[in-house]
PDB file of N, CA and C in Angstrom:
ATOM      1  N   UNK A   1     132.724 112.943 110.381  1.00  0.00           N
ATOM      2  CA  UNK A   1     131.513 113.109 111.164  1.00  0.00           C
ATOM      3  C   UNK A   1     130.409 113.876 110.422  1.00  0.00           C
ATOM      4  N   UNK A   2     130.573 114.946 109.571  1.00  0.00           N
ATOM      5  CA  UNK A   2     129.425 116.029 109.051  1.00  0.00           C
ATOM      6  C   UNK A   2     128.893 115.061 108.222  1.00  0.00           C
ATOM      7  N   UNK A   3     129.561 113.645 107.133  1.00  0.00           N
ATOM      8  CA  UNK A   3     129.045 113.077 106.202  1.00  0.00           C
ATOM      9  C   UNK A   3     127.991 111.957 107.307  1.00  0.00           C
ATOM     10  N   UNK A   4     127.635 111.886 108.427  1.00  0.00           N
ATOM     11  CA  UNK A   4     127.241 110.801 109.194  1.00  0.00           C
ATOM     12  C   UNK A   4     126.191 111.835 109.592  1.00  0.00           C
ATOM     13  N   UNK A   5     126.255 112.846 110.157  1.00  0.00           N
ATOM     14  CA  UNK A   5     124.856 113.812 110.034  1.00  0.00           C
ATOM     15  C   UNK A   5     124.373 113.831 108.852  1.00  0.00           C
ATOM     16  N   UNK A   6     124.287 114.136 108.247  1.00  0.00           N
ATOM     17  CA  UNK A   6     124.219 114.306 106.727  1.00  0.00           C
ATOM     18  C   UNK A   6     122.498 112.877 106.236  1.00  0.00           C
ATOM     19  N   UNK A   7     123.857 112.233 106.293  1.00  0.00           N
ATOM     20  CA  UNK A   7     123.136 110.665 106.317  1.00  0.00           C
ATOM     21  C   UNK A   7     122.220 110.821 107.250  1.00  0.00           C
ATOM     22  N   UNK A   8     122.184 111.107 108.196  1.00  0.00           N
ATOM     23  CA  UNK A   8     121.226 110.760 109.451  1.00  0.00           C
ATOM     24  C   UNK A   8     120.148 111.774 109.260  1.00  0.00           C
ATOM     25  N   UNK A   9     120.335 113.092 108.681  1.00  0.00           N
ATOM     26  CA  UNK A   9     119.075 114.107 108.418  1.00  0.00           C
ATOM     27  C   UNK A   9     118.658 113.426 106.885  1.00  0.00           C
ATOM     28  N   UNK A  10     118.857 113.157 105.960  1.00  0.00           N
ATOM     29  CA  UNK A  10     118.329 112.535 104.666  1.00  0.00           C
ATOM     30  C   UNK A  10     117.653 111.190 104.832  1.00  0.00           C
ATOM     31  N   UNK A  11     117.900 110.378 106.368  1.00  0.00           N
ATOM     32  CA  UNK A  11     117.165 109.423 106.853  1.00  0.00           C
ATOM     33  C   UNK A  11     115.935 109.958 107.152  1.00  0.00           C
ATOM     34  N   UNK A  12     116.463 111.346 108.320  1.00  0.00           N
ATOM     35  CA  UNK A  12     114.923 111.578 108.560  1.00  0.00           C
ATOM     36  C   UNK A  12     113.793 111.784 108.188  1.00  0.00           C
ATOM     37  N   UNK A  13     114.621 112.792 106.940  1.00  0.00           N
ATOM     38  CA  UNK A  13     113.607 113.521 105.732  1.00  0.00           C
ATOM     39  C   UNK A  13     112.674 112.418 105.206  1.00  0.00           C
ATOM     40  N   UNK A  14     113.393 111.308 105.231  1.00  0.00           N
ATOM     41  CA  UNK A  14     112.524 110.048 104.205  1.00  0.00           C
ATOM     42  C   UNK A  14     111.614 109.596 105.365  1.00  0.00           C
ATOM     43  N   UNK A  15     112.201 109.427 106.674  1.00  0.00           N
ATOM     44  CA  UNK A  15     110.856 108.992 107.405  1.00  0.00           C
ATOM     45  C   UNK A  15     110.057 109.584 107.334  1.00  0.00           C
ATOM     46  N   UNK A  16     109.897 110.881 107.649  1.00  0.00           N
ATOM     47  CA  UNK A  16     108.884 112.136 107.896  1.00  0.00           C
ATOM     48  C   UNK A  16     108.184 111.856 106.801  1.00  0.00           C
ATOM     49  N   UNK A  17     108.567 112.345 105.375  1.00  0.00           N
ATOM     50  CA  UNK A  17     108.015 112.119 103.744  1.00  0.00           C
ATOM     51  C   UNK A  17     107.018 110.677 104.242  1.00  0.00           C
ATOM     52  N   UNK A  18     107.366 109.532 104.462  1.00  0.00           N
ATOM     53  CA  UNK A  18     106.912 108.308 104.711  1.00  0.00           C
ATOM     54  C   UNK A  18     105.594 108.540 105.961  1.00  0.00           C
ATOM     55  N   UNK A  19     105.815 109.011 107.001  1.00  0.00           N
ATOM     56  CA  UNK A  19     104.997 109.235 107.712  1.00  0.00           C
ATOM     57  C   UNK A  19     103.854 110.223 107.329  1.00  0.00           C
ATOM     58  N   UNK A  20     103.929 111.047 106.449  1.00  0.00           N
ATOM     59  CA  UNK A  20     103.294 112.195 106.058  1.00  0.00           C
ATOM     60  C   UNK A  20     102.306 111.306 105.005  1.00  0.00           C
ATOM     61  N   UNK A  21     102.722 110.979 103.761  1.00  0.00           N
ATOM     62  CA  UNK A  21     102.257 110.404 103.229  1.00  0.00           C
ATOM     63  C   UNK A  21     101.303 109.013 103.615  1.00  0.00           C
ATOM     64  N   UNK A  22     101.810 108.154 104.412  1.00  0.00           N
ATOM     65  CA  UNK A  22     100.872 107.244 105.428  1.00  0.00           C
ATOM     66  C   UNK A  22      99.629 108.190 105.833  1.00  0.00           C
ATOM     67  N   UNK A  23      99.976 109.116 106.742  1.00  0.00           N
ATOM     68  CA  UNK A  23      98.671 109.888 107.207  1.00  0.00           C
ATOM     69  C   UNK A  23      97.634 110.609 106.200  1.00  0.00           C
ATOM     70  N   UNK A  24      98.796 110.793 105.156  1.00  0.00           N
ATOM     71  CA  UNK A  24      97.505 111.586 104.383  1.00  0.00           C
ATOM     72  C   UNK A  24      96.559 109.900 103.267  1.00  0.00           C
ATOM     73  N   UNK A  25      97.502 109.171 103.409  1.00  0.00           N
ATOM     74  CA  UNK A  25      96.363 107.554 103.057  1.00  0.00           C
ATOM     75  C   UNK A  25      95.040 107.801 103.529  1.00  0.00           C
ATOM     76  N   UNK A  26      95.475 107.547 105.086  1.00  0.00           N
ATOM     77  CA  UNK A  26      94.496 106.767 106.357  1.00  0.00           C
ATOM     78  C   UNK A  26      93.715 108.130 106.502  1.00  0.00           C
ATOM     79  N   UNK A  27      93.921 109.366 106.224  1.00  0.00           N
ATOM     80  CA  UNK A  27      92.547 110.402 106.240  1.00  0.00           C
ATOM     81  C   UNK A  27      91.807 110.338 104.781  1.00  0.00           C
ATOM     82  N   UNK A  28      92.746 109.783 103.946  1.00  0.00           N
ATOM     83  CA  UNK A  28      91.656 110.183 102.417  1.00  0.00           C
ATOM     84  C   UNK A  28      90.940 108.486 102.934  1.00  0.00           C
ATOM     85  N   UNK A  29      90.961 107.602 103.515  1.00  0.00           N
ATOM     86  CA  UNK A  29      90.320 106.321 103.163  1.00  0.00           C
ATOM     87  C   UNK A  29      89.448 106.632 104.203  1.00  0.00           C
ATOM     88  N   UNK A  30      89.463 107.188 105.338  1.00  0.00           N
ATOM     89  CA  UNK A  30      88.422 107.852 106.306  1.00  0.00           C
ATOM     90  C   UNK A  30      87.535 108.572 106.092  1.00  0.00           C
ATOM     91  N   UNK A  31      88.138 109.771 105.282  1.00  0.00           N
ATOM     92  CA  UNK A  31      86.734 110.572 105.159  1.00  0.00           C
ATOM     93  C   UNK A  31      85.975 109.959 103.889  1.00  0.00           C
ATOM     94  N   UNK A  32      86.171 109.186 103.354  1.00  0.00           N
ATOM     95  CA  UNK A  32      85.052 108.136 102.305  1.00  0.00           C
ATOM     96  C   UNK A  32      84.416 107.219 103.176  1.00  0.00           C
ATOM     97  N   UNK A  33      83.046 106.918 102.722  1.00  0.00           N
ATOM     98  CA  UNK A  33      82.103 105.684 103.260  1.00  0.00           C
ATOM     99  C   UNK A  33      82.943 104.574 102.730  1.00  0.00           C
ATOM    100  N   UNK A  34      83.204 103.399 103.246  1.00  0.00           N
ATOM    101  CA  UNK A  34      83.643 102.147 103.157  1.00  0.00           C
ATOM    102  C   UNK A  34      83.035 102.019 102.083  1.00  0.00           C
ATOM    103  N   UNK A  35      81.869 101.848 101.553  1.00  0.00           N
ATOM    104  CA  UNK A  35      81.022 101.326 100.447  1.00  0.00           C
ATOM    105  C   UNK A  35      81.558 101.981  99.291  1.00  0.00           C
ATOM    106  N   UNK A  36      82.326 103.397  99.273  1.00  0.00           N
ATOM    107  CA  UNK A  36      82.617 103.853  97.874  1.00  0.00           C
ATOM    108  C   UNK A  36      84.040 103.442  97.559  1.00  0.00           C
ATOM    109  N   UNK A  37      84.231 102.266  98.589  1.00  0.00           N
ATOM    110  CA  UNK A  37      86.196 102.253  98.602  1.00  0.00           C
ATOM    111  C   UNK A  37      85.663 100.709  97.513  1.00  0.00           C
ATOM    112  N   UNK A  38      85.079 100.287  97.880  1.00  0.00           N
ATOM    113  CA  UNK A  38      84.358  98.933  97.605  1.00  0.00           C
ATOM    114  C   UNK A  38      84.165  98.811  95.903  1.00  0.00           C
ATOM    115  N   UNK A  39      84.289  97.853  95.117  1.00  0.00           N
ATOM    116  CA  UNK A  39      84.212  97.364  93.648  1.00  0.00           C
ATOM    117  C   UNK A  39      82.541  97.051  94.210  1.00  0.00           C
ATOM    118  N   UNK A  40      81.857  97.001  92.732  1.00  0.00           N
ATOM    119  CA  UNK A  40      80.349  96.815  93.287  1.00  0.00           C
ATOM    120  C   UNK A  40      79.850  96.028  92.979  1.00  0.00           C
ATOM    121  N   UNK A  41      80.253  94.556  93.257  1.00  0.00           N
ATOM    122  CA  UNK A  41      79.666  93.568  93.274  1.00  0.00           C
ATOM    123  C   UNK A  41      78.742  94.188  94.608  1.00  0.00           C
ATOM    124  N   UNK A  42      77.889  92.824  94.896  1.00  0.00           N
ATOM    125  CA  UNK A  42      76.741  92.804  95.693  1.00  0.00           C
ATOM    126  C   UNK A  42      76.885  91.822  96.793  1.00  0.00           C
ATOM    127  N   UNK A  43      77.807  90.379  96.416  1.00  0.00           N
ATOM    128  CA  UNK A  43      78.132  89.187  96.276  1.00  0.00           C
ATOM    129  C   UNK A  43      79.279  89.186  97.484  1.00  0.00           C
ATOM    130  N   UNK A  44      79.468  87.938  97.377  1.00  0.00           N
ATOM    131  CA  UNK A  44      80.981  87.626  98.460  1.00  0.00           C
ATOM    132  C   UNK A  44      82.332  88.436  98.052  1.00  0.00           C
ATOM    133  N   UNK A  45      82.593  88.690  96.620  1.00  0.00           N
ATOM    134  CA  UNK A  45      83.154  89.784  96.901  1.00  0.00           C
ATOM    135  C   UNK A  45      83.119  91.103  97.349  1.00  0.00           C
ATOM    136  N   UNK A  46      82.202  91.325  97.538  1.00  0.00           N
ATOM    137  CA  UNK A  46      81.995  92.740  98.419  1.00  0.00           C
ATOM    138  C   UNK A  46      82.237  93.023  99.588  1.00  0.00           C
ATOM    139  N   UNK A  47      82.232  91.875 100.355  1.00  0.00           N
ATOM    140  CA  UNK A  47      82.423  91.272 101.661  1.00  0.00           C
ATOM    141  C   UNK A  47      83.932  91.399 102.092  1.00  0.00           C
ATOM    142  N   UNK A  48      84.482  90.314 100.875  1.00  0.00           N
ATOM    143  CA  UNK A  48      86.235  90.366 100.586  1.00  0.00           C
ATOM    144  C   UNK A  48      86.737  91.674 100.552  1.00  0.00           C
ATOM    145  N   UNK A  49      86.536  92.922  99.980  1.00  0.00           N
ATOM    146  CA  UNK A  49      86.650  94.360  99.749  1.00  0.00           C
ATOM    147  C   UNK A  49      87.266  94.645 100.652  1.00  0.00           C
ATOM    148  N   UNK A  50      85.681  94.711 101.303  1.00  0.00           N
ATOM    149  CA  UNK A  50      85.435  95.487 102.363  1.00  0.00           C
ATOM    150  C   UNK A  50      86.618  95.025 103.726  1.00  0.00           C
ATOM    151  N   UNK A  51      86.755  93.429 103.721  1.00  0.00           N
ATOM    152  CA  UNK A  51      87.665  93.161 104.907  1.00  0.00           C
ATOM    153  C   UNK A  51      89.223  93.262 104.264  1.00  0.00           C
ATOM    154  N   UNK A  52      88.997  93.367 103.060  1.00  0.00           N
ATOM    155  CA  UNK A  52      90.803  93.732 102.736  1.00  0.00           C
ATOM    156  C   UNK A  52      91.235  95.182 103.013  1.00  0.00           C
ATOM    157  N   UNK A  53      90.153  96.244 102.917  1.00  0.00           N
ATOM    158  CA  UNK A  53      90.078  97.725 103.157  1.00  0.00           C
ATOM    159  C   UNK A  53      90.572  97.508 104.807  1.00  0.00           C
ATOM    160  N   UNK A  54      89.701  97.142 105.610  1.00  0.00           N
ATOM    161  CA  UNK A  54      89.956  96.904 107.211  1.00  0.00           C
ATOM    162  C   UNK A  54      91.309  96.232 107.267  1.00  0.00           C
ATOM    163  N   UNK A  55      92.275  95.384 106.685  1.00  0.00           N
ATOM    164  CA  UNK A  55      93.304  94.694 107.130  1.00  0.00           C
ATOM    165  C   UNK A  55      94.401  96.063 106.426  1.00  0.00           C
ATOM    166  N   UNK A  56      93.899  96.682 105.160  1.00  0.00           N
ATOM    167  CA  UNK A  56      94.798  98.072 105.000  1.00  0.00           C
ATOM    168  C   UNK A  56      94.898  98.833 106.187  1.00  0.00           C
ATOM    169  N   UNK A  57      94.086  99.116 106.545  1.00  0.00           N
ATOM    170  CA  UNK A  57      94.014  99.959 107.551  1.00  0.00           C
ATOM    171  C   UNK A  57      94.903  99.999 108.509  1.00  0.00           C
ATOM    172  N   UNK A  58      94.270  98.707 109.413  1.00  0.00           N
ATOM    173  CA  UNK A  58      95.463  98.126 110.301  1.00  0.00           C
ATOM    174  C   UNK A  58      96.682  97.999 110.289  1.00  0.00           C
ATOM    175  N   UNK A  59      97.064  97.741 108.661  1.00  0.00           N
ATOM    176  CA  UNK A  59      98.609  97.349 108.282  1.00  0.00           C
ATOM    177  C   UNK A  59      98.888  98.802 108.621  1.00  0.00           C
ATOM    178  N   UNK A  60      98.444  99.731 107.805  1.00  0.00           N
ATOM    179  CA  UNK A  60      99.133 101.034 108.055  1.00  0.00           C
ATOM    180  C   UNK A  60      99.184 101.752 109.269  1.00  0.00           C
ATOM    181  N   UNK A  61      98.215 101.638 109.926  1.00  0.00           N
ATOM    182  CA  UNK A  61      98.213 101.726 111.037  1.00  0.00           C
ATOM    183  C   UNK A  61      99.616 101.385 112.079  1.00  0.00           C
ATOM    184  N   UNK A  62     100.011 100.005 112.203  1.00  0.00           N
ATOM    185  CA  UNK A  62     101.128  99.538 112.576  1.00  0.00           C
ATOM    186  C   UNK A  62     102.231 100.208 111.834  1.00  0.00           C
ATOM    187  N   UNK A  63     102.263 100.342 110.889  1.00  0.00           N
ATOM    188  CA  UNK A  63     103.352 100.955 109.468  1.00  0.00           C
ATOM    189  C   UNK A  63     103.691 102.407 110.613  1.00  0.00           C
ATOM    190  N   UNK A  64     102.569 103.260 110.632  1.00  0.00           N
ATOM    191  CA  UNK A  64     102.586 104.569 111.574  1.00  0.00           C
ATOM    192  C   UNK A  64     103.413 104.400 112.736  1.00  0.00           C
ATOM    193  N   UNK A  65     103.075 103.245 113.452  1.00  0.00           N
ATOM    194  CA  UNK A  65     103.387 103.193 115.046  1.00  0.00           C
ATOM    195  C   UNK A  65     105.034 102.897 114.640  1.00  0.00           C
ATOM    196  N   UNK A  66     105.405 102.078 113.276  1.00  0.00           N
ATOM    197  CA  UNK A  66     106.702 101.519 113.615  1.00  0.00           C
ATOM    198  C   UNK A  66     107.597 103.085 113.280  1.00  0.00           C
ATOM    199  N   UNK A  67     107.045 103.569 111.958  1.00  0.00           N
ATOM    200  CA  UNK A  67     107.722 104.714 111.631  1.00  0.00           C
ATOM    201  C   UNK A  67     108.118 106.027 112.550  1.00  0.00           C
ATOM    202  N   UNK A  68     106.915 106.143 113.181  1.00  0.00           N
ATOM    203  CA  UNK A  68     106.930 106.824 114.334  1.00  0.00           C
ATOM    204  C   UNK A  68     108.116 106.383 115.290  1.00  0.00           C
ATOM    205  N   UNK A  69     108.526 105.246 115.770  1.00  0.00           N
ATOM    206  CA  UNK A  69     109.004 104.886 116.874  1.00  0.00           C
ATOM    207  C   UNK A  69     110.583 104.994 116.274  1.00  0.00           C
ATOM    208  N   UNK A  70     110.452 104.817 114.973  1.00  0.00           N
ATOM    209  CA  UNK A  70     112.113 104.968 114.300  1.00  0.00           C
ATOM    210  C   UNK A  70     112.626 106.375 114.225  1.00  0.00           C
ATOM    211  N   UNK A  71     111.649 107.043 113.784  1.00  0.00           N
ATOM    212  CA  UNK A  71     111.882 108.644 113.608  1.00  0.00           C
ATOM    213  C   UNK A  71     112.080 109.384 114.911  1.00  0.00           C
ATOM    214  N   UNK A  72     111.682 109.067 116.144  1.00  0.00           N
ATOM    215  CA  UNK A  72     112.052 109.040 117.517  1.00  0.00           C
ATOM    216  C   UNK A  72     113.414 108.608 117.500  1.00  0.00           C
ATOM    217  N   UNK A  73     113.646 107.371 117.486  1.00  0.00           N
ATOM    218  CA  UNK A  73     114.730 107.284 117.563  1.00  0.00           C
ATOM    219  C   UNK A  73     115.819 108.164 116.901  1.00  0.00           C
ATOM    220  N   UNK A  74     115.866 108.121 115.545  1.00  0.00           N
ATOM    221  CA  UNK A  74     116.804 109.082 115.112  1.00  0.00           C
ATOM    222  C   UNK A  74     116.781 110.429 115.174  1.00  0.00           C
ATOM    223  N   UNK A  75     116.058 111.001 115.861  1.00  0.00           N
ATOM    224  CA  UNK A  75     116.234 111.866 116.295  1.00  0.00           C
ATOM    225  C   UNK A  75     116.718 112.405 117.534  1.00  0.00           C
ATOM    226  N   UNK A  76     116.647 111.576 118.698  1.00  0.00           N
ATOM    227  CA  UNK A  76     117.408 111.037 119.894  1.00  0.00           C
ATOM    228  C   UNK A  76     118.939 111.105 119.531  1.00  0.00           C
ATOM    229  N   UNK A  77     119.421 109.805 118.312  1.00  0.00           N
ATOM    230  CA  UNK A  77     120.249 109.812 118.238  1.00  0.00           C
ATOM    231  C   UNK A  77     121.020 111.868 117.527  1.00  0.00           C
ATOM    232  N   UNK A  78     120.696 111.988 117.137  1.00  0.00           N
ATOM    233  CA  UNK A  78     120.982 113.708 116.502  1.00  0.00           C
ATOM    234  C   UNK A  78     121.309 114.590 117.703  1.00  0.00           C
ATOM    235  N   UNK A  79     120.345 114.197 118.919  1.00  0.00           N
ATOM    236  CA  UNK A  79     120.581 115.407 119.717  1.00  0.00           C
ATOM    237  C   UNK A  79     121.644 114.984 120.978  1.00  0.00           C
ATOM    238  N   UNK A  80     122.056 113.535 120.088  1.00  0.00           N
ATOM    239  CA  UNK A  80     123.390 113.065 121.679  1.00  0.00           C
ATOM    240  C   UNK A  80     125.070 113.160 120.102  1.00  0.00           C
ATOM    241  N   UNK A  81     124.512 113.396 119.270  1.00  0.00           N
ATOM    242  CA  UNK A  81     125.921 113.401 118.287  1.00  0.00           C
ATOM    243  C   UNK A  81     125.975 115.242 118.410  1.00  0.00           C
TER     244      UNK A  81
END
């Protein structure tokens, strides 16, 4: 049993690390203007950038909600073992 805690706190550690790191992404890409995240064309790629920056976002965004909802969980599970 102690080697199955064990496992289960070195899970957490990596979610947390994972979640921590996600958040500190999505505040460094926030507190920049979109335009300095951007390559400087002028052109249709700039456009492209800019909506691949917005689909990052989102991805991580979801990335947060799932990590979040796992790290809940195992931690649930910790306080019924």
């Amino acid at each position: 049993m102690p080697d199955i805690q064990k496992d289960e706190q070195i899970i957490a550690d990596g979610l947390q690390k994972q979640l921590d790191e996600l958040r500190e992404i999505i505040a460094r890409m926030n507190s920049k203007p979109l335009q300095e995240q951007t390559v400087s064309s002028k052109d249709a790629d700039d456009a492209k950038t800019k909506e691949e920056i917005q689909k990052l976002n989102i991805r991580i965004s979801h990335l947060l909600r799932a990590l979040d909802a796992k790290d809940a969980l195992i931690k649930d599970l910790e306080t019924r073992s």
